[in-house]
C-alpha atoms as a PDB file:
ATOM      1  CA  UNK A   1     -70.527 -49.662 -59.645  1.00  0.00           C
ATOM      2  CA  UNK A   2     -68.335 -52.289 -58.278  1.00  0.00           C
ATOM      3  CA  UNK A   3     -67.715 -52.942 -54.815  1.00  0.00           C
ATOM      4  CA  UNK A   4     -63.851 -51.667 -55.052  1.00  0.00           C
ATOM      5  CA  UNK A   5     -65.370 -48.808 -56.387  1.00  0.00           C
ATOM      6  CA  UNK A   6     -67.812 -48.218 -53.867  1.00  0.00           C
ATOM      7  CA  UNK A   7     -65.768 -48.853 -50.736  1.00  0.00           C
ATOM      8  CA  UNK A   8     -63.179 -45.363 -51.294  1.00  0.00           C
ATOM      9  CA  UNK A   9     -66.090 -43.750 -51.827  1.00  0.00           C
ATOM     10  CA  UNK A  10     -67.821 -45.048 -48.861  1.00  0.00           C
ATOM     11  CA  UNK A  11     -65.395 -44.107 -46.281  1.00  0.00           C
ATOM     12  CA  UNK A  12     -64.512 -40.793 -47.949  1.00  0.00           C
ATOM     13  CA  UNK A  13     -68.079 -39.853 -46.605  1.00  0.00           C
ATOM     14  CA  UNK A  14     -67.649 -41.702 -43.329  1.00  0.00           C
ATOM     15  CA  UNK A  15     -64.572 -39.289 -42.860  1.00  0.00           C
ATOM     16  CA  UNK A  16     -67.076 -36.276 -44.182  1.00  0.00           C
ATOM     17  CA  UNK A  17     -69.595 -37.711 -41.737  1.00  0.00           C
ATOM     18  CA  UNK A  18     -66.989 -36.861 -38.807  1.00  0.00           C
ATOM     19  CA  UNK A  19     -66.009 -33.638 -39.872  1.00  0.00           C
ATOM     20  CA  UNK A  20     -69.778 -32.643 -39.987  1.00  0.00           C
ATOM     21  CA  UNK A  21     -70.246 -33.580 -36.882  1.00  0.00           C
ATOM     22  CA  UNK A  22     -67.062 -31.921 -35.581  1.00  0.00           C
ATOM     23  CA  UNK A  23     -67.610 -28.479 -37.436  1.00  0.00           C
ATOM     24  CA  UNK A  24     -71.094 -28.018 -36.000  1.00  0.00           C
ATOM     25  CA  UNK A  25     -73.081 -29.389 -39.327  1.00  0.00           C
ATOM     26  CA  UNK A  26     -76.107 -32.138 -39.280  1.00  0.00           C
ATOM     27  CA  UNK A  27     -75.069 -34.012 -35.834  1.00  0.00           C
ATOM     28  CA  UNK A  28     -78.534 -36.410 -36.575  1.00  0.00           C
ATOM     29  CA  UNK A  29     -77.128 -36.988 -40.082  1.00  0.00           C
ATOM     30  CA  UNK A  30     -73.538 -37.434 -39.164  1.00  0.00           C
ATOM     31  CA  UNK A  31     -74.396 -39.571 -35.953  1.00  0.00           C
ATOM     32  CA  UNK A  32     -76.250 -41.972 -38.608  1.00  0.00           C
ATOM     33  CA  UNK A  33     -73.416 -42.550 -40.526  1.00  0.00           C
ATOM     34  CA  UNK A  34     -71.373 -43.125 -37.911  1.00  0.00           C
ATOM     35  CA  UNK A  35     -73.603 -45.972 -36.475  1.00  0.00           C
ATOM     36  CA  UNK A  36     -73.862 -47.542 -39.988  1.00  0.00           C
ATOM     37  CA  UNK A  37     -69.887 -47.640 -39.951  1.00  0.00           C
ATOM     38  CA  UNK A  38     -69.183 -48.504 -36.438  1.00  0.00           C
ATOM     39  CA  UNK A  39     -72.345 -49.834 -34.964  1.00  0.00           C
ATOM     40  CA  UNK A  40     -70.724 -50.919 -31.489  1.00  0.00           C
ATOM     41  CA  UNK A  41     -69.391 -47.359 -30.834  1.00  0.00           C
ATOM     42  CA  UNK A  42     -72.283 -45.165 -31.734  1.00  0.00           C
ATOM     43  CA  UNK A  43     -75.893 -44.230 -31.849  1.00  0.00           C
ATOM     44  CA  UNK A  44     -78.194 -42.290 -33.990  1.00  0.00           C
ATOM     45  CA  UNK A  45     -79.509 -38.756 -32.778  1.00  0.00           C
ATOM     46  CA  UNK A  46     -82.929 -39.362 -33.518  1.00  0.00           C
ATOM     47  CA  UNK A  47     -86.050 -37.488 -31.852  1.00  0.00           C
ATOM     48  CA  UNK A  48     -88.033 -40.652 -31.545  1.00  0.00           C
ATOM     49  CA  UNK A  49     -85.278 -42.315 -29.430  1.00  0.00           C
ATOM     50  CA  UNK A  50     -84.769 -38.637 -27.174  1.00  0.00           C
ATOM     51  CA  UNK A  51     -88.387 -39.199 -26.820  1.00  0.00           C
ATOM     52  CA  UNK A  52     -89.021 -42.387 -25.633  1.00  0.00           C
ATOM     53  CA  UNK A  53     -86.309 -41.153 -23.116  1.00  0.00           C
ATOM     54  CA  UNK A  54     -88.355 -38.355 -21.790  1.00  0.00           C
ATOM     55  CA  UNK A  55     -86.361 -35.232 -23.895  1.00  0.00           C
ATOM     56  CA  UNK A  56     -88.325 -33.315 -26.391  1.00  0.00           C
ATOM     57  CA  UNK A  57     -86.046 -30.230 -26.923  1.00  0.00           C
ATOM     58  CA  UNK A  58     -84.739 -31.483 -30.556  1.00  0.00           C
ATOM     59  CA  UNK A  59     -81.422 -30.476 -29.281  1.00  0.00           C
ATOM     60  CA  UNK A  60     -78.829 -31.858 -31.869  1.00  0.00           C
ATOM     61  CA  UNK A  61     -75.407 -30.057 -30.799  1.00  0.00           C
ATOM     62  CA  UNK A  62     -72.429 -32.172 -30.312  1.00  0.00           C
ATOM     63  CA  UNK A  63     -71.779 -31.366 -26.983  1.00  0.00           C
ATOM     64  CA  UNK A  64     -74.886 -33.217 -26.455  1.00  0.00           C
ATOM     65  CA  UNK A  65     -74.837 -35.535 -29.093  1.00  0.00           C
ATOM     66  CA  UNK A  66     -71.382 -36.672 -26.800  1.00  0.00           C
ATOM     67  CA  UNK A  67     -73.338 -36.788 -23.763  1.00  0.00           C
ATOM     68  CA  UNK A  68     -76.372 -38.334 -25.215  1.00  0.00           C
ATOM     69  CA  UNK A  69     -73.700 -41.739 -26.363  1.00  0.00           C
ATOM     70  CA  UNK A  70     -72.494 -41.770 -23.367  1.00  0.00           C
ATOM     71  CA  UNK A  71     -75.743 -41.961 -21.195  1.00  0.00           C
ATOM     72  CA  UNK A  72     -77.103 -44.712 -24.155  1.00  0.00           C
ATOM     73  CA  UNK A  73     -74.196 -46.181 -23.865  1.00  0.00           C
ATOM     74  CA  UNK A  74     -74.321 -46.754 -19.962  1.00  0.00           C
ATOM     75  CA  UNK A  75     -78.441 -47.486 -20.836  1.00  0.00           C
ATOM     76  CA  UNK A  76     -77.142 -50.567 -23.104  1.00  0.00           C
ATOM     77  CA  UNK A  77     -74.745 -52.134 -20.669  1.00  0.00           C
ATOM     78  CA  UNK A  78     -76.736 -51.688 -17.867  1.00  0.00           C
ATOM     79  CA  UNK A  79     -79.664 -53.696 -19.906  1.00  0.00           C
ATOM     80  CA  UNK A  80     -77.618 -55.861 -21.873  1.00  0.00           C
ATOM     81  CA  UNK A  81     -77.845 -54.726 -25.167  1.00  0.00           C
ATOM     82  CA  UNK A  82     -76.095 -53.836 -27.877  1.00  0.00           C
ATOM     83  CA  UNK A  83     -76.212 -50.070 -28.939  1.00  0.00           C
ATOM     84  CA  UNK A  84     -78.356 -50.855 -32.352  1.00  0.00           C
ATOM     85  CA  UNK A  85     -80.736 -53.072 -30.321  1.00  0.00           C
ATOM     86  CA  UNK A  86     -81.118 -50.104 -27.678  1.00  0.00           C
ATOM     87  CA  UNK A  87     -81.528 -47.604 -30.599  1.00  0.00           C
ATOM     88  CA  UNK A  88     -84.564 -50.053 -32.186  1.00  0.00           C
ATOM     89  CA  UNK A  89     -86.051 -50.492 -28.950  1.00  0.00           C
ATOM     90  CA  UNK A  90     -86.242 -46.752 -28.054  1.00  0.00           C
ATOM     91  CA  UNK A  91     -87.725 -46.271 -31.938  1.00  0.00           C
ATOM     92  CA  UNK A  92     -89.876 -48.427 -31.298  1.00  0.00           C
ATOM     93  CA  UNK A  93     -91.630 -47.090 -27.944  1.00  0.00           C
ATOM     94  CA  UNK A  94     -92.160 -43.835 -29.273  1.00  0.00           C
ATOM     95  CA  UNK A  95     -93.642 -44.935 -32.836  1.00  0.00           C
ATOM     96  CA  UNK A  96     -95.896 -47.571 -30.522  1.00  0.00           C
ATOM     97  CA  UNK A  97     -96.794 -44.854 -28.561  1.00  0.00           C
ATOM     98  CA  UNK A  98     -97.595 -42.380 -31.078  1.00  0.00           C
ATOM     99  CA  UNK A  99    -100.540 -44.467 -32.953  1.00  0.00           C
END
Protein backbone atom coordinates (compact mmCIF):
# COMPACT_ATOMS: atom_id res chain seq x y z
CA UNK A 1 0.00 0.00 0.00
CA UNK A 2 1.12 3.40 -0.87
CA UNK A 3 1.15 6.24 1.30
CA UNK A 4 -1.84 8.11 -0.76
CA UNK A 5 -3.49 5.07 -0.19
CA UNK A 6 -2.97 4.79 3.32
CA UNK A 7 -3.64 8.36 4.43
CA UNK A 8 -7.90 8.25 3.43
CA UNK A 9 -7.84 5.32 5.09
CA UNK A 10 -6.07 6.58 8.05
CA UNK A 11 -8.25 9.39 8.92
CA UNK A 12 -11.45 7.54 7.98
CA UNK A 13 -10.61 5.63 11.31
CA UNK A 14 -9.43 8.74 13.14
CA UNK A 15 -13.07 10.04 12.37
CA UNK A 16 -14.37 6.30 13.56
CA UNK A 17 -12.06 6.77 16.53
CA UNK A 18 -14.27 9.96 17.54
CA UNK A 19 -17.48 8.59 16.99
CA UNK A 20 -16.49 5.62 19.32
CA UNK A 21 -15.66 7.64 21.76
CA UNK A 22 -18.75 9.85 21.38
CA UNK A 23 -21.35 6.89 21.15
CA UNK A 24 -20.14 5.29 24.38
CA UNK A 25 -17.75 2.48 22.56
CA UNK A 26 -13.88 1.67 23.61
CA UNK A 27 -12.99 5.29 25.21
CA UNK A 28 -9.16 3.55 25.99
CA UNK A 29 -9.11 2.53 22.30
CA UNK A 30 -10.54 5.66 20.85
CA UNK A 31 -8.48 8.00 23.29
CA UNK A 32 -5.31 6.12 21.65
CA UNK A 33 -6.06 7.04 18.39
CA UNK A 34 -6.74 10.26 19.11
CA UNK A 35 -3.27 10.88 20.76
CA UNK A 36 -1.54 9.18 17.76
CA UNK A 37 -3.40 11.86 15.50
CA UNK A 38 -3.23 14.88 17.60
CA UNK A 39 -0.63 14.27 20.21
CA UNK A 40 -0.72 17.96 21.71
CA UNK A 41 -4.51 17.76 22.38
CA UNK A 42 -4.94 14.37 23.91
CA UNK A 43 -3.98 11.52 26.12
CA UNK A 44 -4.39 7.86 26.27
CA UNK A 45 -6.90 6.26 28.89
CA UNK A 46 -4.65 3.80 30.11
CA UNK A 47 -4.87 2.00 33.67
CA UNK A 48 -1.17 2.21 34.22
CA UNK A 49 -1.21 6.04 33.86
CA UNK A 50 -4.81 6.24 36.29
CA UNK A 51 -2.57 4.31 38.48
CA UNK A 52 0.43 5.98 38.93
CA UNK A 53 -2.14 8.82 39.67
CA UNK A 54 -3.67 7.12 42.60
CA UNK A 55 -7.21 5.81 40.64
CA UNK A 56 -7.75 2.15 40.31
CA UNK A 57 -11.51 2.03 39.40
CA UNK A 58 -10.82 1.15 35.50
CA UNK A 59 -13.40 3.71 34.86
CA UNK A 60 -13.29 4.38 31.01
CA UNK A 61 -16.61 6.55 30.36
CA UNK A 62 -16.26 9.71 28.48
CA UNK A 63 -17.50 11.87 30.91
CA UNK A 64 -14.41 10.93 32.62
CA UNK A 65 -12.24 10.29 29.93
CA UNK A 66 -13.10 14.48 29.45
CA UNK A 67 -12.24 15.13 32.90
CA UNK A 68 -9.32 12.87 33.10
CA UNK A 69 -7.59 15.35 29.79
CA UNK A 70 -8.35 18.02 31.43
CA UNK A 71 -6.74 17.32 34.92
CA UNK A 72 -3.49 15.73 32.68
CA UNK A 73 -3.65 18.44 30.86
CA UNK A 74 -3.36 21.04 33.82
CA UNK A 75 -0.64 18.08 35.30
CA UNK A 76 1.55 18.82 31.99
CA UNK A 77 1.58 22.57 32.11
CA UNK A 78 1.97 22.82 35.54
CA UNK A 79 5.29 20.46 35.10
CA UNK A 80 6.31 21.49 31.84
CA UNK A 81 5.65 18.81 29.70
CA UNK A 82 4.20 17.90 26.82
CA UNK A 83 1.06 15.58 27.04
CA UNK A 84 3.02 12.37 25.41
CA UNK A 85 5.98 13.00 27.77
CA UNK A 86 3.41 13.15 30.82
CA UNK A 87 1.63 10.01 29.43
CA UNK A 88 5.35 8.04 29.29
CA UNK A 89 6.24 9.27 32.54
CA UNK A 90 3.03 8.13 34.32
CA UNK A 91 3.60 4.53 32.27
CA UNK A 92 6.48 4.41 33.44
CA UNK A 93 5.95 4.79 37.40
CA UNK A 94 3.47 2.24 37.51
CA UNK A 95 5.39 -0.50 35.30
CA UNK A 96 8.63 0.57 37.70
CA UNK A 97 6.57 0.06 40.45
CA UNK A 98 4.99 -3.08 39.59
CA UNK A 99 8.37 -5.31 39.27
Amino acid sequence: MEVSEFVPDFFERVFDARQLCTEGGDVPVASAIMALVYPDKYTILDFRALEALGDTSRRNSVTFYLHYLRYCVALAKKWGLSLRDLDHALWHWSKNRQT
